[in-house]
PDB file of N, CA and C in Angstrom:
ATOM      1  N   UNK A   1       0.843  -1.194   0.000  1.00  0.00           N
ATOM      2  CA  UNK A   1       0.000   0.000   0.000  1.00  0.00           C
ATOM      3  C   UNK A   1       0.876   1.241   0.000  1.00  0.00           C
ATOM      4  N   UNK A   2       0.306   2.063  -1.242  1.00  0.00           N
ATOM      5  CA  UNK A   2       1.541   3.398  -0.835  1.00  0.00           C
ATOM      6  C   UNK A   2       1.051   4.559   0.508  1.00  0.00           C
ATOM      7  N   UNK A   3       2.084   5.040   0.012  1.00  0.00           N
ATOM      8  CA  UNK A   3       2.147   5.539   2.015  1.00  0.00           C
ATOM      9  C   UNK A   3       1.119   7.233   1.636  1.00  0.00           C
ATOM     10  N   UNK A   4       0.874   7.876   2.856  1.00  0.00           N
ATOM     11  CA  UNK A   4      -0.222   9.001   2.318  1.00  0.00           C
ATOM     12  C   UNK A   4       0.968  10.087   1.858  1.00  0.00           C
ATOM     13  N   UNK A   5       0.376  10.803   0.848  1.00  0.00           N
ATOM     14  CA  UNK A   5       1.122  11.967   0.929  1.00  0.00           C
ATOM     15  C   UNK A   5       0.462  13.513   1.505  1.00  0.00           C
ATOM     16  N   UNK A   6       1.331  14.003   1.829  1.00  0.00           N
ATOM     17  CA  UNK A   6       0.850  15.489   2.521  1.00  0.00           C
ATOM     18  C   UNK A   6       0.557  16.383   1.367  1.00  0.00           C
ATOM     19  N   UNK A   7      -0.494  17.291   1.873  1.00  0.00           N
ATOM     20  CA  UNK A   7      -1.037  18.038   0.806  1.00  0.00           C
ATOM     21  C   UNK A   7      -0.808  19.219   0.941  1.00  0.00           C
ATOM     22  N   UNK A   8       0.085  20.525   0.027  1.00  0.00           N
ATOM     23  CA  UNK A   8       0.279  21.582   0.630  1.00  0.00           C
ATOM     24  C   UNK A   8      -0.914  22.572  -0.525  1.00  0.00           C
ATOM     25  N   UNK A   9      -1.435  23.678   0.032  1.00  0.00           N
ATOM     26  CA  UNK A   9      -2.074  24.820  -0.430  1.00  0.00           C
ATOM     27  C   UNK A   9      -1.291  26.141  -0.424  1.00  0.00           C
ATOM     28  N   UNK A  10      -0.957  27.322  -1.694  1.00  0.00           N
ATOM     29  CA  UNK A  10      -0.168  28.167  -1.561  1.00  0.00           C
ATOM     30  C   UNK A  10      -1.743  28.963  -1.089  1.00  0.00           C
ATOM     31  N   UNK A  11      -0.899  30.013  -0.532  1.00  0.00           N
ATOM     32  CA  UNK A  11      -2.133  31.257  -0.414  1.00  0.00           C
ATOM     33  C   UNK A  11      -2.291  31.905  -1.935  1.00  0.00           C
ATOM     34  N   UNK A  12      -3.534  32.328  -2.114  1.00  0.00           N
ATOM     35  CA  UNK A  12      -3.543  33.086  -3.313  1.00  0.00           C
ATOM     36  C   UNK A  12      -3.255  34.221  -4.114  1.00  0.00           C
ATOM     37  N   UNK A  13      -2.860  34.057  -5.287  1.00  0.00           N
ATOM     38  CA  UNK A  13      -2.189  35.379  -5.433  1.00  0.00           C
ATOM     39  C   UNK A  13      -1.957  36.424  -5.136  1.00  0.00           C
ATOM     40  N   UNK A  14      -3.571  36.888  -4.920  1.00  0.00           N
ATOM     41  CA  UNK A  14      -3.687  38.332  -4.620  1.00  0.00           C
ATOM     42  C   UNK A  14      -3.209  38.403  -2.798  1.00  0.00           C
ATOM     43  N   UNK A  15      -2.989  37.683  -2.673  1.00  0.00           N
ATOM     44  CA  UNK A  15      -2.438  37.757  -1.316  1.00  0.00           C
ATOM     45  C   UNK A  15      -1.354  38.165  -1.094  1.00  0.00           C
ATOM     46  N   UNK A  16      -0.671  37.718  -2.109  1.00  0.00           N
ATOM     47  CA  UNK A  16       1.198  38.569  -2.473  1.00  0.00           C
ATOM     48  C   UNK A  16       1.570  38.977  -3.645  1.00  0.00           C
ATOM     49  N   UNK A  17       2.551  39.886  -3.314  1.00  0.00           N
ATOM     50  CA  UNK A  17       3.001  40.618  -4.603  1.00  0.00           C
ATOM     51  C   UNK A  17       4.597  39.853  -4.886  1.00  0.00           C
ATOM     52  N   UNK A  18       3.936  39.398  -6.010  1.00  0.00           N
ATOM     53  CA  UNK A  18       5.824  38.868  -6.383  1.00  0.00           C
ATOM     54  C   UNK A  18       6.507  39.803  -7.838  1.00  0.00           C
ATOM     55  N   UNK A  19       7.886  40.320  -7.364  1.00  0.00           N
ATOM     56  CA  UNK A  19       8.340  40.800  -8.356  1.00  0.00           C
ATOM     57  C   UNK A  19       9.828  40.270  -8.607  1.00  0.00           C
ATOM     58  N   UNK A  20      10.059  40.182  -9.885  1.00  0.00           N
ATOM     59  CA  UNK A  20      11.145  39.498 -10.066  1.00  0.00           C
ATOM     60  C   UNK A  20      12.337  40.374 -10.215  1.00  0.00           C
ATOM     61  N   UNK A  21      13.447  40.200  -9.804  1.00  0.00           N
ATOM     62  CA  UNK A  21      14.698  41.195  -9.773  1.00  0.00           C
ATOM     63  C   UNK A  21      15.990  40.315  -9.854  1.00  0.00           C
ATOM     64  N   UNK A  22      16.181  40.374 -11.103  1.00  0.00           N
ATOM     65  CA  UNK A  22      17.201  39.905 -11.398  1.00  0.00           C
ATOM     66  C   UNK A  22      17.262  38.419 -11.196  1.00  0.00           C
ATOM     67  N   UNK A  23      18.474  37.660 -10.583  1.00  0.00           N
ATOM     68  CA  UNK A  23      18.148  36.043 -10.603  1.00  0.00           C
ATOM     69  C   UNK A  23      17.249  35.433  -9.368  1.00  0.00           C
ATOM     70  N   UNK A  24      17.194  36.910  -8.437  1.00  0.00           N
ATOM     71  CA  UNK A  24      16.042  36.093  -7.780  1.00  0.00           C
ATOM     72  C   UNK A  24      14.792  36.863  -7.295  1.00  0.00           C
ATOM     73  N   UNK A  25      13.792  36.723  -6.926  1.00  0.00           N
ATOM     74  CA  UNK A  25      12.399  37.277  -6.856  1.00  0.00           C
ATOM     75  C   UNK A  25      12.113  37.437  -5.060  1.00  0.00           C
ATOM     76  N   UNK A  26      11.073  38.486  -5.485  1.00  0.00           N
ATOM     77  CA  UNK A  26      10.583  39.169  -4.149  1.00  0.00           C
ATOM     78  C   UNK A  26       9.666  39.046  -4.075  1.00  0.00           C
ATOM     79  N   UNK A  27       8.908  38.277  -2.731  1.00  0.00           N
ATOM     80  CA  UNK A  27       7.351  37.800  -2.427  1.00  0.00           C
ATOM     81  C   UNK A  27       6.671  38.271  -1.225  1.00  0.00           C
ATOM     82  N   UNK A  28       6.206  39.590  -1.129  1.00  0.00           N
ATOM     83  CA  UNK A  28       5.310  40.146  -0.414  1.00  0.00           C
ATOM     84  C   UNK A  28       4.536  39.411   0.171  1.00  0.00           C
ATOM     85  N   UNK A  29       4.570  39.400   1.411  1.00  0.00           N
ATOM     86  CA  UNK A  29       3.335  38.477   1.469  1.00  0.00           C
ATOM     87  C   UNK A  29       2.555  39.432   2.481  1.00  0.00           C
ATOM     88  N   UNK A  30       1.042  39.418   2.099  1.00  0.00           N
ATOM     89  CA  UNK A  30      -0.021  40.843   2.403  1.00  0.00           C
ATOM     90  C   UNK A  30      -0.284  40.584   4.121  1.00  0.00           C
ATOM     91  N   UNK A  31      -0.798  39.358   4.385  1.00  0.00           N
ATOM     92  CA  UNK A  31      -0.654  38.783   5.753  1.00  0.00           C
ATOM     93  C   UNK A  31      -0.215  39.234   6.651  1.00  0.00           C
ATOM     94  N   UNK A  32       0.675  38.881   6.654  1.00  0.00           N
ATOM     95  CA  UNK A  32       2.072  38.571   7.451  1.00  0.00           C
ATOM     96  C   UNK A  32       2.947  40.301   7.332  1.00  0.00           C
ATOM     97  N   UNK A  33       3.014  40.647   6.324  1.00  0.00           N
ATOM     98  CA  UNK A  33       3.886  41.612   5.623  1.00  0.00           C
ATOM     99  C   UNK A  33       5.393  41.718   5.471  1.00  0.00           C
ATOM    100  N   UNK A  34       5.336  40.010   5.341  1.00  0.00           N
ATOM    101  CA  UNK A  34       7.403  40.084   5.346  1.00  0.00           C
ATOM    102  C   UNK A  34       7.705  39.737   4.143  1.00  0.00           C
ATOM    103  N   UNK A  35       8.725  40.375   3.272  1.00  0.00           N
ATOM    104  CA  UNK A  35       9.033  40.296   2.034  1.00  0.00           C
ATOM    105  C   UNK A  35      10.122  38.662   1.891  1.00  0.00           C
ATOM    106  N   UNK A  36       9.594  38.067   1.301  1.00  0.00           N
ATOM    107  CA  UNK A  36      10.714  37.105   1.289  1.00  0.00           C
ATOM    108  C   UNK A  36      11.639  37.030  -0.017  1.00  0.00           C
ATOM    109  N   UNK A  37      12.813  36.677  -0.199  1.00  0.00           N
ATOM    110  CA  UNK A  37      13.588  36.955  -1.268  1.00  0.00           C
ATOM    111  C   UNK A  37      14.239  35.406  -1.828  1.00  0.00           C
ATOM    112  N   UNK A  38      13.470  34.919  -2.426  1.00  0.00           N
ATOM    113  CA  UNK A  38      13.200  33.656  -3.474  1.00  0.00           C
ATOM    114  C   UNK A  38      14.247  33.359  -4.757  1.00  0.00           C
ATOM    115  N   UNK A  39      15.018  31.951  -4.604  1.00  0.00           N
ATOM    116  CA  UNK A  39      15.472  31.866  -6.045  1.00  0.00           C
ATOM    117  C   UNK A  39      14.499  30.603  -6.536  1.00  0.00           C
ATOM    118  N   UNK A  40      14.746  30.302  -7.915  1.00  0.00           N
ATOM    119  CA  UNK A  40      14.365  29.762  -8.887  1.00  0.00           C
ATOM    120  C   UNK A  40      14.339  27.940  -7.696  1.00  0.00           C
ATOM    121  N   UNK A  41      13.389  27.624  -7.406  1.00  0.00           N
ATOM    122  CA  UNK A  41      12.135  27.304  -8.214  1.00  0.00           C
ATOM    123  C   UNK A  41      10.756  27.697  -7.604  1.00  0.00           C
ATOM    124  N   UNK A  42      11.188  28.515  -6.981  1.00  0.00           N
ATOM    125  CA  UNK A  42      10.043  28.671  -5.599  1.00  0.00           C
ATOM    126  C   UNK A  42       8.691  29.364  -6.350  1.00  0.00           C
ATOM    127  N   UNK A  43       9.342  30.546  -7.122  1.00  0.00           N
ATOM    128  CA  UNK A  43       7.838  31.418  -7.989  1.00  0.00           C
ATOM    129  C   UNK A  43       7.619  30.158  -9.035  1.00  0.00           C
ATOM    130  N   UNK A  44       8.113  29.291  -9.761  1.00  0.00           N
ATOM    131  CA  UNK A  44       7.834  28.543 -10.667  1.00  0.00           C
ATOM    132  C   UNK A  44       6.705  27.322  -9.673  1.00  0.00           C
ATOM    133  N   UNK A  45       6.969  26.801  -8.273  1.00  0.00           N
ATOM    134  CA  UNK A  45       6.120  25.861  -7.496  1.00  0.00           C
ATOM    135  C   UNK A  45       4.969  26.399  -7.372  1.00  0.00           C
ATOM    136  N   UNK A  46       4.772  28.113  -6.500  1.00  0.00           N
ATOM    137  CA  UNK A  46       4.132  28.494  -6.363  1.00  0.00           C
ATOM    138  C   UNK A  46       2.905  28.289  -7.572  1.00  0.00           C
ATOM    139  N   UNK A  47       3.745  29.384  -8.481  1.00  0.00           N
ATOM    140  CA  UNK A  47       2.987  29.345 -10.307  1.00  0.00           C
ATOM    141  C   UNK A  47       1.769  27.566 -10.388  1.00  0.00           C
ATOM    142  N   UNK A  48       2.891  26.928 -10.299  1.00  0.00           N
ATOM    143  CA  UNK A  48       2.058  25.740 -10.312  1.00  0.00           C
ATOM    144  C   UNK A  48       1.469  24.929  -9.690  1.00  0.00           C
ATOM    145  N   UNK A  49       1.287  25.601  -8.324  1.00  0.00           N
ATOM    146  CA  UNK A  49       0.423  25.280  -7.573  1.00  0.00           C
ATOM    147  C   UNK A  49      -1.206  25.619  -7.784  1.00  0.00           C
ATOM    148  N   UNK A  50      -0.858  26.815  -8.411  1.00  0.00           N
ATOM    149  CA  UNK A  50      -2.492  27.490  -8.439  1.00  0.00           C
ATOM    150  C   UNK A  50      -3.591  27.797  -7.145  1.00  0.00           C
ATOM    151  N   UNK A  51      -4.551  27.409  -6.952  1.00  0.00           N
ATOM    152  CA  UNK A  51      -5.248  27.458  -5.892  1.00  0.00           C
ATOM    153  C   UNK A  51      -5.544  26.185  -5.630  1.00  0.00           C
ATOM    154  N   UNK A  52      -5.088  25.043  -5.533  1.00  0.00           N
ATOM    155  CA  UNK A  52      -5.404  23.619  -5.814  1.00  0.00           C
ATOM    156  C   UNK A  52      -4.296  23.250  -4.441  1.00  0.00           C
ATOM    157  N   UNK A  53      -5.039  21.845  -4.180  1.00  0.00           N
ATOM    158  CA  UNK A  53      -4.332  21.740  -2.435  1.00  0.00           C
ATOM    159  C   UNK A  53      -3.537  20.505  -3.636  1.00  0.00           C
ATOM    160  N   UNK A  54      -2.058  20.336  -3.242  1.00  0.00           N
ATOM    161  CA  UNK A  54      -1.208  19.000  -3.905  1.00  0.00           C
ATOM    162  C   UNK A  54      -0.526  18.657  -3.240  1.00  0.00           C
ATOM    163  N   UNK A  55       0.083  17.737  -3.692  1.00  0.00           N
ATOM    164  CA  UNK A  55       1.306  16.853  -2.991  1.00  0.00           C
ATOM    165  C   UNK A  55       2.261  16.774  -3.854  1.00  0.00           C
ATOM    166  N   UNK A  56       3.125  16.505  -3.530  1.00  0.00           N
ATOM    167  CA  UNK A  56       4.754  16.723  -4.447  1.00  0.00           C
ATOM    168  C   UNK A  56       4.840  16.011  -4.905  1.00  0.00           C
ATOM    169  N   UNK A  57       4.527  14.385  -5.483  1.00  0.00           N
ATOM    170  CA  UNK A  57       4.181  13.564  -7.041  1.00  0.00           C
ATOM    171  C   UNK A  57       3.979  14.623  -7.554  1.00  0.00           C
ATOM    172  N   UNK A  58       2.137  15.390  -7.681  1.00  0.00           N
ATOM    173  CA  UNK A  58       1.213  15.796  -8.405  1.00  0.00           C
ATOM    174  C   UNK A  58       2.197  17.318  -8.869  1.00  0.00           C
ATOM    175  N   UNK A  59       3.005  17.296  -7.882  1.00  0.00           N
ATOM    176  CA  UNK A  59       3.480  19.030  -7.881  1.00  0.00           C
ATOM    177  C   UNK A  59       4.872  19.178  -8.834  1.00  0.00           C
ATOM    178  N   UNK A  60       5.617  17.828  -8.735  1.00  0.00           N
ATOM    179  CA  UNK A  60       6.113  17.269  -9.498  1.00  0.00           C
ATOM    180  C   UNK A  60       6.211  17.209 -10.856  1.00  0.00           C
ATOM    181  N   UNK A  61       4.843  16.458 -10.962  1.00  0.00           N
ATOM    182  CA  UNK A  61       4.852  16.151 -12.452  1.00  0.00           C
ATOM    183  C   UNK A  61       4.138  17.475 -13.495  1.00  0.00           C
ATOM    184  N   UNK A  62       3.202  18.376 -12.316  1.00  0.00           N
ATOM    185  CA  UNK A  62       3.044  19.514 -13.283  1.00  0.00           C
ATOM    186  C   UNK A  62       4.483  20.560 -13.637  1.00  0.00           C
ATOM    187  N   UNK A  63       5.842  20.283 -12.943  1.00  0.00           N
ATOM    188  CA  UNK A  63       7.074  21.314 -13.160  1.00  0.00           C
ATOM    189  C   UNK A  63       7.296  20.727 -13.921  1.00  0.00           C
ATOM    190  N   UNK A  64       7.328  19.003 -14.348  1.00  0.00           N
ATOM    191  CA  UNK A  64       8.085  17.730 -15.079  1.00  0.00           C
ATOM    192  C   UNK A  64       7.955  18.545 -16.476  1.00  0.00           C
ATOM    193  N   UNK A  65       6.653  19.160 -16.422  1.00  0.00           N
ATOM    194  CA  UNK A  65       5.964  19.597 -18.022  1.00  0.00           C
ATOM    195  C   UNK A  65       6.754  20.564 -18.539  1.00  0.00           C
ATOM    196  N   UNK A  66       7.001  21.500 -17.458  1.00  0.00           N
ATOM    197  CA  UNK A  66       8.039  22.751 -18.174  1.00  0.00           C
ATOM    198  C   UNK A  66       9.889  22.888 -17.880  1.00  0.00           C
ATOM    199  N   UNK A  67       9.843  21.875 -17.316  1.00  0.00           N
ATOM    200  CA  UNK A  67      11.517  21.949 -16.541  1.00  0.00           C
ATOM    201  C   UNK A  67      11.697  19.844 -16.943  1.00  0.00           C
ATOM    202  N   UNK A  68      13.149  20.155 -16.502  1.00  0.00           N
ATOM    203  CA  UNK A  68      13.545  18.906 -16.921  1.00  0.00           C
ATOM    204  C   UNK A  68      14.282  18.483 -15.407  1.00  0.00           C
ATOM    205  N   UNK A  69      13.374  17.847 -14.781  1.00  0.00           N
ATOM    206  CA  UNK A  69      13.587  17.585 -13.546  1.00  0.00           C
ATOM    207  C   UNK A  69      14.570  15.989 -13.216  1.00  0.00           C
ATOM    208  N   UNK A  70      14.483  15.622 -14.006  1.00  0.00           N
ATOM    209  CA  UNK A  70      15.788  14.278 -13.793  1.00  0.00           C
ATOM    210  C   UNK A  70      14.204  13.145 -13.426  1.00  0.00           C
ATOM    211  N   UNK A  71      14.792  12.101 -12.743  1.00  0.00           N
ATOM    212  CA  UNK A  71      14.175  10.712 -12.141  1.00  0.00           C
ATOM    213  C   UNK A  71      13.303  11.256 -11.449  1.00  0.00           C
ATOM    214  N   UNK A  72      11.823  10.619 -11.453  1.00  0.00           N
ATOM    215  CA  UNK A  72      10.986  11.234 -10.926  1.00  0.00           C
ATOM    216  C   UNK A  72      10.732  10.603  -9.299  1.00  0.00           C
ATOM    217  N   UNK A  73      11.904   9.613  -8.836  1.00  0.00           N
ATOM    218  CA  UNK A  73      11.929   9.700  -7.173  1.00  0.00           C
ATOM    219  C   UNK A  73      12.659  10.713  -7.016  1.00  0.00           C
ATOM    220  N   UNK A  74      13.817  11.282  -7.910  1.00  0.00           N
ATOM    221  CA  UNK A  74      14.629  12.372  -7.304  1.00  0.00           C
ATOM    222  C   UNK A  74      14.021  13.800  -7.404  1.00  0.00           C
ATOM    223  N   UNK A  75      12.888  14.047  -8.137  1.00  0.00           N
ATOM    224  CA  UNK A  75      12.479  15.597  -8.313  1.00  0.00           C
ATOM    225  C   UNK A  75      11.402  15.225  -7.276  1.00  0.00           C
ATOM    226  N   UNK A  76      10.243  14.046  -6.465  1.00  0.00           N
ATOM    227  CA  UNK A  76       9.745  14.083  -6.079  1.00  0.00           C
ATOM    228  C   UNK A  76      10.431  14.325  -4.746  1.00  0.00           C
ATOM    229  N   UNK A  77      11.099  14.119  -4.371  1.00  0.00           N
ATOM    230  CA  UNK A  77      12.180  13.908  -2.916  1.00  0.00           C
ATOM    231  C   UNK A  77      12.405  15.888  -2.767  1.00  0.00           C
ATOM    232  N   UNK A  78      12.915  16.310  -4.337  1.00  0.00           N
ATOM    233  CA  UNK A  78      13.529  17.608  -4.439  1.00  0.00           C
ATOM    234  C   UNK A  78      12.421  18.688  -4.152  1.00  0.00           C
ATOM    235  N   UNK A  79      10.926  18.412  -4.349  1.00  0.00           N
ATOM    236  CA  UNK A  79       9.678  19.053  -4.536  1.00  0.00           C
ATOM    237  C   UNK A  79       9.194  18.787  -3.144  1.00  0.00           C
ATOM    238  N   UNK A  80       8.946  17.685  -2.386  1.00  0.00           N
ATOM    239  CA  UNK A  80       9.016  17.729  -1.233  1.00  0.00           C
ATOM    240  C   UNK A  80      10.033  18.583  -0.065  1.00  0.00           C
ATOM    241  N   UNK A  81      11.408  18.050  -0.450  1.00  0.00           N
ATOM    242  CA  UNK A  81      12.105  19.495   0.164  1.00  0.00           C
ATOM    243  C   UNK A  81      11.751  20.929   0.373  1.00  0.00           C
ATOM    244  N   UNK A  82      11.275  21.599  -0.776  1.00  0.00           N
ATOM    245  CA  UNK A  82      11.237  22.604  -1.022  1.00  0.00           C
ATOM    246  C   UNK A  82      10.006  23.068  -0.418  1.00  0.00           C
ATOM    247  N   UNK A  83       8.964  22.210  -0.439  1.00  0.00           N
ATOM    248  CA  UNK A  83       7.398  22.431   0.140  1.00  0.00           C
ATOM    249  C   UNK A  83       7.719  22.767   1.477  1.00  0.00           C
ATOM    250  N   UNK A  84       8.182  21.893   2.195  1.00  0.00           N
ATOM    251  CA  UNK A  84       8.619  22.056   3.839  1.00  0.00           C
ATOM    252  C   UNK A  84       9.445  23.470   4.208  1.00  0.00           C
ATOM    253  N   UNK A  85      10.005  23.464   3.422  1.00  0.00           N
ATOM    254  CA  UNK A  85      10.832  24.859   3.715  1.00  0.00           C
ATOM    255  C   UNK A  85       9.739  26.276   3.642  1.00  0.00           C
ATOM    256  N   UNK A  86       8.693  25.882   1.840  1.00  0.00           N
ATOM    257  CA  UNK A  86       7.834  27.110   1.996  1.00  0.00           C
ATOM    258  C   UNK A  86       6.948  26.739   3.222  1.00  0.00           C
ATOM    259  N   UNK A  87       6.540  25.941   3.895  1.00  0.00           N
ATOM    260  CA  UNK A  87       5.318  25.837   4.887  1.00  0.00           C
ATOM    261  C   UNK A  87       6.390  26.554   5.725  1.00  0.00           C
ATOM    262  N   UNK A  88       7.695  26.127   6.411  1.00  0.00           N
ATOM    263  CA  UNK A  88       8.264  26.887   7.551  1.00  0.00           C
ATOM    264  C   UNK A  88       8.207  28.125   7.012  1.00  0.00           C
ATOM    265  N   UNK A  89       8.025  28.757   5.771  1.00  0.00           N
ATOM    266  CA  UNK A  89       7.929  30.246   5.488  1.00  0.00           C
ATOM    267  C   UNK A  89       6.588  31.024   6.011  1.00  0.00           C
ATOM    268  N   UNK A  90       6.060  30.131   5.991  1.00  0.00           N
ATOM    269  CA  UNK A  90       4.489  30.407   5.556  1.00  0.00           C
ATOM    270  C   UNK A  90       4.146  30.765   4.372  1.00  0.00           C
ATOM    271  N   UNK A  91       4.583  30.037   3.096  1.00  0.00           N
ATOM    272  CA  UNK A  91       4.096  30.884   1.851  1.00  0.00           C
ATOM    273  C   UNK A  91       3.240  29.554   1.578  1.00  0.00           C
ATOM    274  N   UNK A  92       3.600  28.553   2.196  1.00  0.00           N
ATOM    275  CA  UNK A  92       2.327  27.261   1.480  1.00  0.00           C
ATOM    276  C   UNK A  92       1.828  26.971   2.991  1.00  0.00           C
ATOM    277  N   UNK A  93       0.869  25.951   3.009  1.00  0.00           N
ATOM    278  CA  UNK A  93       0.375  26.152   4.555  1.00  0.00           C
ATOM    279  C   UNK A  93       0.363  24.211   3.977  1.00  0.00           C
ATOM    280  N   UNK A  94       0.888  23.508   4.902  1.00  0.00           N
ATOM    281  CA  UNK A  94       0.696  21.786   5.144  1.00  0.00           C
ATOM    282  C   UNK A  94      -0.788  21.571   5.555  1.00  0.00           C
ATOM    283  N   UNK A  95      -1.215  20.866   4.533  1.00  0.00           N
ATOM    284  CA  UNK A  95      -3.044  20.525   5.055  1.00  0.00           C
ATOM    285  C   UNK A  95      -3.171  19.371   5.563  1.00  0.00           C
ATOM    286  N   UNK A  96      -1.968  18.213   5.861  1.00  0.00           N
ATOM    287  CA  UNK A  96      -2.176  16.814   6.181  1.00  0.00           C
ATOM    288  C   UNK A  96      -2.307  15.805   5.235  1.00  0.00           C
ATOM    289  N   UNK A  97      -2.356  14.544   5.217  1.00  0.00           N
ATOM    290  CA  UNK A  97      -2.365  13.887   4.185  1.00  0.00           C
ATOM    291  C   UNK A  97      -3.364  13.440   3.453  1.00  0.00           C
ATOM    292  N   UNK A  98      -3.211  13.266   2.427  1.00  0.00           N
ATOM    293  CA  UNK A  98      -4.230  12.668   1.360  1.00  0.00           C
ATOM    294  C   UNK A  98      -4.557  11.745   1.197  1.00  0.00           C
TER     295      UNK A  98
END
């Protein structure tokens, strides 16, 4: 049986202002009001998160489409990383598993 995966939700756009500057980007967040300063892939996760609650397979395979992410245990492992770090940001919020 496969094991559950955790489901993360970004807040929605209009909730932050992201502007891009140079190689890395700036993410307002309206909330909170702390600017966070982002490299590459974080506005691209976000981007493809949408308003949709996922898990890092699903989150995965929608970057798989525009990026060339290698073995898909190693971008799933790499997409999970990255989720945990935005929840300790607060830019994605952990909803529990699926």
């Amino acid at each position: 049986m496969a094991e559950p995966q955790t489901l993360y939700k970004a807040e929605s756009a209009d909730a932050r202002i992201v502007e891009p500057l140079d190689m890395m980007t700036l993410i307002y967040q309206r909330r909170s009001g702390i600017t966070h300063m982002v490299g590459e892939p974080v506005p691209q996760m976000l981007e493809a998160m949408g308003n949709d609650s996922v898990d890092a397979p699903t989150l995965a395979a929608r970057l798989a489409a525009s990026f060339d992410l290698g073995a898909q245990a190693d971008a799933v492992a790499l997409v999970t990383e990255r989720l945990e770090e935005l929840a300790a940001l607060g830019l994605v919020e952990r909803l529990g598993d699926a």
